[in-house]
Protein backbone atom coordinates (compact mmCIF):
# COMPACT_ATOMS: atom_id res chain seq x y z
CA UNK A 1 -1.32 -15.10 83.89
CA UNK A 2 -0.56 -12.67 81.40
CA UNK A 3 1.85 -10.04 82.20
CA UNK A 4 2.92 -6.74 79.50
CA UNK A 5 6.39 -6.76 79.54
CA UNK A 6 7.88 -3.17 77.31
CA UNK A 7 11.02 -3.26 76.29
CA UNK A 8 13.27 -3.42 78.68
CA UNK A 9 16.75 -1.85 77.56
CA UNK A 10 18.70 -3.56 80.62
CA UNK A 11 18.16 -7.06 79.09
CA UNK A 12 19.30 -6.10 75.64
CA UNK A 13 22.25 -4.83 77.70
CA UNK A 14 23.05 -7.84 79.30
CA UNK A 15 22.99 -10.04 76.42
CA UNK A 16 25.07 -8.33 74.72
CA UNK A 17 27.46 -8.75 77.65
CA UNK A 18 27.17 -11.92 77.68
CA UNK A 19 27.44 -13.05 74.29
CA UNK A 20 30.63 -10.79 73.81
CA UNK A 21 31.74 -12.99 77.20
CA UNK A 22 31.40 -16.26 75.77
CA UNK A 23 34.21 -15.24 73.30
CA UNK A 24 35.94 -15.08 76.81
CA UNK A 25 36.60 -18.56 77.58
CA UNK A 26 35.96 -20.31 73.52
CA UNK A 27 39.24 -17.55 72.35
CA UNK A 28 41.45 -19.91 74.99
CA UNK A 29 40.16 -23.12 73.04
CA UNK A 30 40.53 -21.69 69.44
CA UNK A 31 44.15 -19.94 70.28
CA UNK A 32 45.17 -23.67 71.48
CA UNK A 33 43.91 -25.29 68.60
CA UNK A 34 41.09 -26.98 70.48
CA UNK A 35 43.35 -27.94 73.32
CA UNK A 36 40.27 -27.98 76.10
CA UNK A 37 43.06 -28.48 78.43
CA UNK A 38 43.82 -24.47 78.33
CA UNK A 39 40.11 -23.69 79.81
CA UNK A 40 40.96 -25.99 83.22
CA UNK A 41 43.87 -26.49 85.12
CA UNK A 42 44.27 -30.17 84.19
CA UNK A 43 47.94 -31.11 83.40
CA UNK A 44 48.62 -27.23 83.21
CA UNK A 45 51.74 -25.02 85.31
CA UNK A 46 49.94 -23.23 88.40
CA UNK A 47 48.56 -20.35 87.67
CA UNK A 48 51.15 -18.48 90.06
CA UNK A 49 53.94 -20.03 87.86
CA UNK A 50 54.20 -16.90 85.29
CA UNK A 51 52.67 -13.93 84.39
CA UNK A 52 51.03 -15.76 81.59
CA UNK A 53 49.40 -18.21 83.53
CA UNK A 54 48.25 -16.00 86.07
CA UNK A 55 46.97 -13.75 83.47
CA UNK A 56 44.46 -16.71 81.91
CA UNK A 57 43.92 -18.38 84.94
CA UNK A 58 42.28 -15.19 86.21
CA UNK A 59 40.43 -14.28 82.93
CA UNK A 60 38.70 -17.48 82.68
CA UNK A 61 38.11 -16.95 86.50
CA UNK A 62 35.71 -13.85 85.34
CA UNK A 63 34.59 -15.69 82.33
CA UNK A 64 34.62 -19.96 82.32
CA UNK A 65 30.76 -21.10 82.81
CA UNK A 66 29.51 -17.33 83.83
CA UNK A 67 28.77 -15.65 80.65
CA UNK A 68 27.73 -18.80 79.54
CA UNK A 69 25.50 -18.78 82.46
CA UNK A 70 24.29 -15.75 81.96
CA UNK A 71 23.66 -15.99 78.30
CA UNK A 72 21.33 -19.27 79.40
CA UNK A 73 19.01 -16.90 81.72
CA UNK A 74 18.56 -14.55 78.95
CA UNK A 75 17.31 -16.87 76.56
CA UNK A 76 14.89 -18.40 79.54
CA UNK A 77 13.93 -14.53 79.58
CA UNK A 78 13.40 -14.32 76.08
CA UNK A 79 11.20 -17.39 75.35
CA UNK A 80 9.05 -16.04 78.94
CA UNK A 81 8.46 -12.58 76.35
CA UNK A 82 7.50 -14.91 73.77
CA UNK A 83 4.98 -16.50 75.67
CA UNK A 84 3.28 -13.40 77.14
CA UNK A 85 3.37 -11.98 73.39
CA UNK A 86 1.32 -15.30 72.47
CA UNK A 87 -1.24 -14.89 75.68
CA UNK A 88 -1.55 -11.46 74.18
CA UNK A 89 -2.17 -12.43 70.51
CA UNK A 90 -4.40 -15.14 71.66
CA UNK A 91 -2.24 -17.70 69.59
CA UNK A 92 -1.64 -21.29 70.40
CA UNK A 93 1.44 -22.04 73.01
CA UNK A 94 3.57 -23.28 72.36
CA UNK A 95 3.12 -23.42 68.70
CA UNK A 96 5.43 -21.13 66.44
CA UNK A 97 7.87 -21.24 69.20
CA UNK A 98 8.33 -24.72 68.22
CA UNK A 99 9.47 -23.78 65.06
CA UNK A 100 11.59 -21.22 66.33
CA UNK A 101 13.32 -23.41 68.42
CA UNK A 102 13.87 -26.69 65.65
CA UNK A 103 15.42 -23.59 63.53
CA UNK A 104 17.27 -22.36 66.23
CA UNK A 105 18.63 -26.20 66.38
CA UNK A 106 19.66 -25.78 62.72
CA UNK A 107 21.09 -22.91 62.99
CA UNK A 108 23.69 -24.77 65.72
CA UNK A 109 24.57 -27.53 63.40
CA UNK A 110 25.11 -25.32 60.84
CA UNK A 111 27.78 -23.46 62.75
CA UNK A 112 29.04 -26.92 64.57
CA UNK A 113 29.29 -28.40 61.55
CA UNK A 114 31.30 -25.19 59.73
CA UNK A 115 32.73 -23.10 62.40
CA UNK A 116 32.86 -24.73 65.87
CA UNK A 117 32.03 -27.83 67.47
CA UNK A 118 31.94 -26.01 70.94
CA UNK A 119 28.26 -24.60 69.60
CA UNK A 120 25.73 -24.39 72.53
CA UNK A 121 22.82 -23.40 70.19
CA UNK A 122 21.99 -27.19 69.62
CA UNK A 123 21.72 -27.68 73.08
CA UNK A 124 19.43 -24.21 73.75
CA UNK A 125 17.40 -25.21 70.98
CA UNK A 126 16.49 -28.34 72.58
CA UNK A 127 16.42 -26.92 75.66
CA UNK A 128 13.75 -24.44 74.63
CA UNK A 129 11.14 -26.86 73.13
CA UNK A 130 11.23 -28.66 76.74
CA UNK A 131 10.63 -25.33 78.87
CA UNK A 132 8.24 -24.36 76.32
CA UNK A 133 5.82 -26.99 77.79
CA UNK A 134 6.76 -26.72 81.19
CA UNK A 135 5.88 -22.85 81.41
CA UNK A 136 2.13 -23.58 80.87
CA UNK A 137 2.01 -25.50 83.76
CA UNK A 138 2.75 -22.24 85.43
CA UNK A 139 5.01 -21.30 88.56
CA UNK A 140 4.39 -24.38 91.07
CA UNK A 141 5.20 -26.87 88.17
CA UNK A 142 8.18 -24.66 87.07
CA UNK A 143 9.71 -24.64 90.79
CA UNK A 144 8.68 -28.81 91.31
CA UNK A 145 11.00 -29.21 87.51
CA UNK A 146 13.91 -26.68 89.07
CA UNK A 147 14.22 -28.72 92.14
CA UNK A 148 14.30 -31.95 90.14
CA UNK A 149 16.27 -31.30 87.44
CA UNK A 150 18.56 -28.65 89.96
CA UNK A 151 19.16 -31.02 92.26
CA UNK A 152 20.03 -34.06 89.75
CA UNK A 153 22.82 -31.76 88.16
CA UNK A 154 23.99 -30.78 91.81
CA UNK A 155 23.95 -34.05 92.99
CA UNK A 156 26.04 -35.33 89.80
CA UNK A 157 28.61 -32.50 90.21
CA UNK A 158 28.43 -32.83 94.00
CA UNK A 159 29.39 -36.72 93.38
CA UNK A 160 32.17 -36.03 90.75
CA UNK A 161 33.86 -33.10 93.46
CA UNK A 162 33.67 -36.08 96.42
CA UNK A 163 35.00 -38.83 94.22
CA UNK A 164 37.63 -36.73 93.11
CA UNK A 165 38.91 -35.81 95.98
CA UNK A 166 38.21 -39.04 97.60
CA UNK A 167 40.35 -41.03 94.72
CA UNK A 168 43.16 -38.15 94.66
CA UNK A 169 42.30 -37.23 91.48
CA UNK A 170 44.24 -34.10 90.88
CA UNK A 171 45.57 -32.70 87.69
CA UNK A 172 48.52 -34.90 87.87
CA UNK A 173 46.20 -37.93 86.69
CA UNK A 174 43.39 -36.39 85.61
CA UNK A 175 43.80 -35.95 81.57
CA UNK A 176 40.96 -34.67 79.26
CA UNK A 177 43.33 -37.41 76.54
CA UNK A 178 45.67 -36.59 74.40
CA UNK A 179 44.70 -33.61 72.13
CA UNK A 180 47.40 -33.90 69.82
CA UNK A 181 45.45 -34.85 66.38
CA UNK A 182 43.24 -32.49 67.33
CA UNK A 183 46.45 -29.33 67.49
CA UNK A 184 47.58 -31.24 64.32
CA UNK A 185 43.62 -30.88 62.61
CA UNK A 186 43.54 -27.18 62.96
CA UNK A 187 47.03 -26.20 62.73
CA UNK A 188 47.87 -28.58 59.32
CA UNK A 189 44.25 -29.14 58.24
CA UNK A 190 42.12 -27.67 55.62
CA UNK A 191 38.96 -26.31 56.47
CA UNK A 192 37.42 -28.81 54.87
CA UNK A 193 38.75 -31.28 56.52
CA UNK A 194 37.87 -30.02 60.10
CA UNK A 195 34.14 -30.20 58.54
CA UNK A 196 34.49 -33.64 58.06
CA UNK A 197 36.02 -34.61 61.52
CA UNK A 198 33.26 -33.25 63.01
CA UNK A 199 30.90 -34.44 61.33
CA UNK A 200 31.84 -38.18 61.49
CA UNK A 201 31.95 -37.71 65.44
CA UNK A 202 29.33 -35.65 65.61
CA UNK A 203 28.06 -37.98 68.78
CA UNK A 204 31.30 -37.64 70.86
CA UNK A 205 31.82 -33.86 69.97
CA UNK A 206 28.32 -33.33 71.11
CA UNK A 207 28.15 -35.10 74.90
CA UNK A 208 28.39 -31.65 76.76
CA UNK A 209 25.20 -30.68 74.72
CA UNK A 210 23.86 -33.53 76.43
CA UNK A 211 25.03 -33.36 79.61
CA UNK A 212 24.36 -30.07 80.62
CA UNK A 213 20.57 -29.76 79.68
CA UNK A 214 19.52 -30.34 83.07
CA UNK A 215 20.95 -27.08 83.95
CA UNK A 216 20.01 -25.35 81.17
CA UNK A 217 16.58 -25.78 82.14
CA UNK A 218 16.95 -24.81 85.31
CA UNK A 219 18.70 -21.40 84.42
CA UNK A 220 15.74 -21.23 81.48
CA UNK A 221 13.01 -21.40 83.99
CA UNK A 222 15.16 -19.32 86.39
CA UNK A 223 15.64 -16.91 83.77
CA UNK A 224 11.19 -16.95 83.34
CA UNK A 225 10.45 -16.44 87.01
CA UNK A 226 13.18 -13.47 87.28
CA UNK A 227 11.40 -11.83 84.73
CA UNK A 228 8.01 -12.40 86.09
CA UNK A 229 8.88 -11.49 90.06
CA UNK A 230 10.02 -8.05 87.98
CA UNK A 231 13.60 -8.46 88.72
CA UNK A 232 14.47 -6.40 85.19
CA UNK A 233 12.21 -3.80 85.98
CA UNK A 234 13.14 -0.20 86.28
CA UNK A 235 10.97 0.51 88.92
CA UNK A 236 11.70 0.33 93.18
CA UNK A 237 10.55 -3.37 93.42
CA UNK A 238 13.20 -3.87 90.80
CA UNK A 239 15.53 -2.23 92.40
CA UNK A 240 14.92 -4.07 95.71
CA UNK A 241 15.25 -7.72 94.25
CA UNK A 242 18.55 -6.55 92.28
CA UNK A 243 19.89 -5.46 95.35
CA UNK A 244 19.17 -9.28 97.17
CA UNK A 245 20.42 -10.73 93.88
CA UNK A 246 23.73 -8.86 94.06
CA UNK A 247 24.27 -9.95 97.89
CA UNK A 248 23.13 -13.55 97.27
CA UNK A 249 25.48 -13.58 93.33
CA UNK A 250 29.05 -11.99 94.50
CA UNK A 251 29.24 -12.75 98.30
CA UNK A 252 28.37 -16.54 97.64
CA UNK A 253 29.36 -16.85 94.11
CA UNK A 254 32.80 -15.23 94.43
CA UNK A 255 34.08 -17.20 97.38
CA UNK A 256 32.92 -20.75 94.96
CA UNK A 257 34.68 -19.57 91.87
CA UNK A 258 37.81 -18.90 93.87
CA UNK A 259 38.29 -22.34 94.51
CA UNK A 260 39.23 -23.06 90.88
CA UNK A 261 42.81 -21.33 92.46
CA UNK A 262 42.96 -24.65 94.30
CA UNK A 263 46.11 -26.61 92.89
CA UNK A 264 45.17 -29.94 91.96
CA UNK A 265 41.91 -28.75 89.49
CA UNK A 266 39.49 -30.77 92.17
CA UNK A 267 37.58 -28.03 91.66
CA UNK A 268 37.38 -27.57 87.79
CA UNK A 269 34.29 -29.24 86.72
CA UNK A 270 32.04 -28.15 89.71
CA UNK A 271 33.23 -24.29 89.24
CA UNK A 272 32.33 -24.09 85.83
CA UNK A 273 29.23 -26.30 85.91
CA UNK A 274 27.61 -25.88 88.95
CA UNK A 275 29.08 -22.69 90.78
CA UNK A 276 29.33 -20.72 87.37
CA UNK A 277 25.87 -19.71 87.14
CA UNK A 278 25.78 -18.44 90.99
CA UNK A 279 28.10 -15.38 89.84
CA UNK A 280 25.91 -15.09 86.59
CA UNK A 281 23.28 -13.47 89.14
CA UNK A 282 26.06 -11.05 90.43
CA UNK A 283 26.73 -10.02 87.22
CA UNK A 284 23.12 -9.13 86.48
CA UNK A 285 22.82 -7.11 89.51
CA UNK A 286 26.22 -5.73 88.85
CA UNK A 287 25.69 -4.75 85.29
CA UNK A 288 22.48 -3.31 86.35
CA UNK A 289 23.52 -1.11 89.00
CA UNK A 290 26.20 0.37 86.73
CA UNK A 291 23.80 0.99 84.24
CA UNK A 292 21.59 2.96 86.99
CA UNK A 293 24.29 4.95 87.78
CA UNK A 294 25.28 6.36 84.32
CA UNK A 295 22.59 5.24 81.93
CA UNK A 296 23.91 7.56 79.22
CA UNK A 297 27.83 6.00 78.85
CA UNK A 298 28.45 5.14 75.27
CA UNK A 299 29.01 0.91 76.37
CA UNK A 300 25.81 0.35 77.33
CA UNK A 301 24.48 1.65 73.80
CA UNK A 302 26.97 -0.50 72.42
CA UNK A 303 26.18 -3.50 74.27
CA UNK A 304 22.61 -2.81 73.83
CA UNK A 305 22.96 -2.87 70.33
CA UNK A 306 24.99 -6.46 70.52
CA UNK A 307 22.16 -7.41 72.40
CA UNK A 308 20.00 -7.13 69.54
CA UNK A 309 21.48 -8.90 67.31
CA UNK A 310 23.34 -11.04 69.47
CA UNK A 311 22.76 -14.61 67.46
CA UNK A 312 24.68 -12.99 64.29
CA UNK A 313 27.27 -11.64 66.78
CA UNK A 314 28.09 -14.92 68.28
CA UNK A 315 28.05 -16.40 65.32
CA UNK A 316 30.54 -13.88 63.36
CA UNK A 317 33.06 -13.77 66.99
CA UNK A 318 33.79 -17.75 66.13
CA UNK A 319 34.19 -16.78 62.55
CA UNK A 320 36.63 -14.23 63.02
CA UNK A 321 38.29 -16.06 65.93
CA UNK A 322 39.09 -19.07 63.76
CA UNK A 323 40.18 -17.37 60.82
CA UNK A 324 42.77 -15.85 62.99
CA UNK A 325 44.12 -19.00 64.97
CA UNK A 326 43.62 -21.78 62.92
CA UNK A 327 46.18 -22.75 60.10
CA UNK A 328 44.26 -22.34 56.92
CA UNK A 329 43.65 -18.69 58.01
CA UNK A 330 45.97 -16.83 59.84
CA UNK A 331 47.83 -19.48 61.77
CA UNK A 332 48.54 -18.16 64.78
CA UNK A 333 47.16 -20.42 67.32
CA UNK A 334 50.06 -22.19 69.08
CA UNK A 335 52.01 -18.81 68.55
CA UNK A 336 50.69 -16.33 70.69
CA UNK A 337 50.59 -16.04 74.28
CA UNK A 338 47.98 -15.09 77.06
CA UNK A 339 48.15 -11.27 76.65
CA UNK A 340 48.19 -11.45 73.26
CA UNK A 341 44.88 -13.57 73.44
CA UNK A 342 43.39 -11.37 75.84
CA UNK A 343 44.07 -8.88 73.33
CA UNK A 344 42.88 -10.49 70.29
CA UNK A 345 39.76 -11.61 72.43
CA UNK A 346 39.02 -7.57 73.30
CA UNK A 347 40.17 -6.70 69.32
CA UNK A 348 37.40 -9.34 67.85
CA UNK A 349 34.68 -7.71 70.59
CA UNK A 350 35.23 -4.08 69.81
CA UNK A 351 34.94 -5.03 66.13
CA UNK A 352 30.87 -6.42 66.85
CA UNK A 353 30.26 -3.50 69.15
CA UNK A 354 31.46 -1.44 66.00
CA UNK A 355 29.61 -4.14 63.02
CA UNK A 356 26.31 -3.87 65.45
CA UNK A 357 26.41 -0.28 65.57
CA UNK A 358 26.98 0.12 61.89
CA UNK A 359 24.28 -2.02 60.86
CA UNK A 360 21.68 -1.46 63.15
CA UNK A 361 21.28 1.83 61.32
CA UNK A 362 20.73 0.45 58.60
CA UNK A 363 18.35 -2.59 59.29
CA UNK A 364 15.73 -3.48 61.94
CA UNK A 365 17.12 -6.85 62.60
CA UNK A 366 20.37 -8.11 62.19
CA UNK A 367 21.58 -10.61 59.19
CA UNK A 368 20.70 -13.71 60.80
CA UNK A 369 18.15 -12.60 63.19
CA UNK A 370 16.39 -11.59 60.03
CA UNK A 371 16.69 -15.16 58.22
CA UNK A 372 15.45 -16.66 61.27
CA UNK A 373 12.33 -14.29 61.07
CA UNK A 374 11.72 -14.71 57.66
CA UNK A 375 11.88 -18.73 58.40
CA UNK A 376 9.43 -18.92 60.89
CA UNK A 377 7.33 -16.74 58.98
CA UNK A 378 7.46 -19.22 56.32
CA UNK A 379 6.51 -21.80 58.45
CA UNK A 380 3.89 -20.81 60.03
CA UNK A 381 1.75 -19.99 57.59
């Protein structure tokens, strides 16, 4: 059915929030010299041992898996407007979006390859082509795919929480390996030579990708029938389902993402994989309500304006971010401590809300949302 969707401003809101959050939990990674240990509580002091630790135990609280959740519904939102545009056009679906999605792809190796291998455009690019054929099945094939591939991904993560538990596996013997060549890489290494270690194990650096497509297509489609049930809209009905969403997102999704305060990190992996996204709806709801309540407060302009050009903004965050903490930049990674990273983290965000600002009045599109236009443009003819 074909549905006219305006512009919504809320949604360019939120994914600006989101992308900006992302930078929340990848800053921990790239301040630790891609130490993943840092983002869980595997083989790390309690997070009531210091200041420090408390202070990143309870950012990545807020942040781990949320944003990232969040982010995921947003593009499910974004490829549901593309496919309304194309019932409106009269164009063949999925068609261009193909190519939008195999360049989106590129556009993820390109920056795993040079900037980070922690890139989760690969994975939404992939992700994208898939939903793109399940929306024209329309909403009871979309719910029969979310209970499949939902309750696969819940029943893995269920399985890994039980086991865990079951085998005492707590953070005294659980061990993500031994990250040392990997400080040594990007505190000693040339940039060049990161390039090439990731590219010669491109497979191994690329598992999560794998792993978590499941759930990326259930948050895509989620993201699709959000926006078609109107739960963006301005309007009352809007208002009504933001409201359920908010209940349902913080009273449920709070209590779960507490219990990555549990010592022993049992509760690590199923926090940030499967409860994560519960608290992405709370933050919707939350972000929207706030919004309500004092549409005119210079943020949400600047998130907005993230929002639009959010690819070039996530993009240039992991630029900046390893040019400060990796050795053939700045070097501090391995120097600085949690409040300093928090602040480096809020330093790097204010600088896009500033870059977006600037040169959205300049241009239409920003830099590489305008390549990727011109590109599929290109193609398509």
């Amino acid at each position: 059915m074909e549905r006219d969707y305006r512009r919504i401003r809320l949604l360019d809101i939120l994914r600006g929030f989101a992308v900006l959050g992302t930078l929340g939990t990848n800053v921990w990674i790239l301040a630790h010299m891609g130490d993943l240990n840092y983002v869980f509580s595997f083989n790390q002091n309690a997070w009531w041992a210091s200041i420090q630790d408390f202070v990143r135990s309870f950012v990545l609280f807020l942040v781990n898996g949320k944003l990232l959740g969040l982010l995921t519904i947003m593009f499910g939102v974004g490829l549901e407007m593309k496919y309304q545009q194309a019932l409106r056009r009269g164009t063949a679906w999925p068609g261009v979006y193909i190519w939008t999605s195999i360049i989106l792809m590129v556009e993820g190796f390109i920056h795993f390859i040079l900037v980070l291998e922690y890139d989760i455009l690969m994975s939404y690019g992939v992700t994208a082509i898939i939903a793109a054929f399940i929306i024209k099945g329309g909403d009871p094939i979309m719910r029969r795919v979310m209970k499949i591939v939902g309750g696969l991904h819940g029943g893995i993560m269920l399985i890994v929480l039980v086991v865990g538990i079951y085998l005492g596996l707590t953070g005294a013997n659980i061990s993500l390996g031994d990250m040392n060549e990997t400080i040594l890489l990007y505190r000693d290494g040339s940039w060049l030579q990161q390039v090439q270690e990731r590219f010669a194990n491109f497979v191994i650096l690329r598992l999560e990708v794998i792993f978590v497509i499941p759930m990326n297509i259930f948050l895509f489609l989620l993201g699709i029938r959000l926006m078609r049930s109107g739960t963006f809209a301005p309007d009352e009905n809007g208002k009504k389902k933001r409201k359920k969403l908010l209940h349902f997102g913080l009273y449920i999704g709070i209590p779960l993402n507490l219990l990555i305060f549990v010592p022993g990190g049992y509760f690590d992996l199923p926090v940030r994989y499967l409860f994560a996204p519960i608290l992405s709806l709370g933050y919707i709801a939350l972000i929207a309500k706030l919004v309500e309540a004092n549409q005119k407060l210079w943020l949400w302009g600047r998130l907005e304006q993230v929002g639009k050009m959010s690819l070039s903004c996530y993009v240039l965050q992991n630029v900046i971010a390893t040019v400060i903490f990796y050795g053939w930049g700045f070097g501090l990674g391995g120097k600085v401590d949690s409040i300093t990273i928090v602040f480096i983290g809020v330093a790097i965000s204010y600088f896009q809300v500033i870059f977006a600002s600037l040169w959205l009045k300049r241009f239409k599109y920003g830099p590489m949302e305008s390549a990727r236009r011109f590109t599929s443009n290109l193609l398509s003819k």
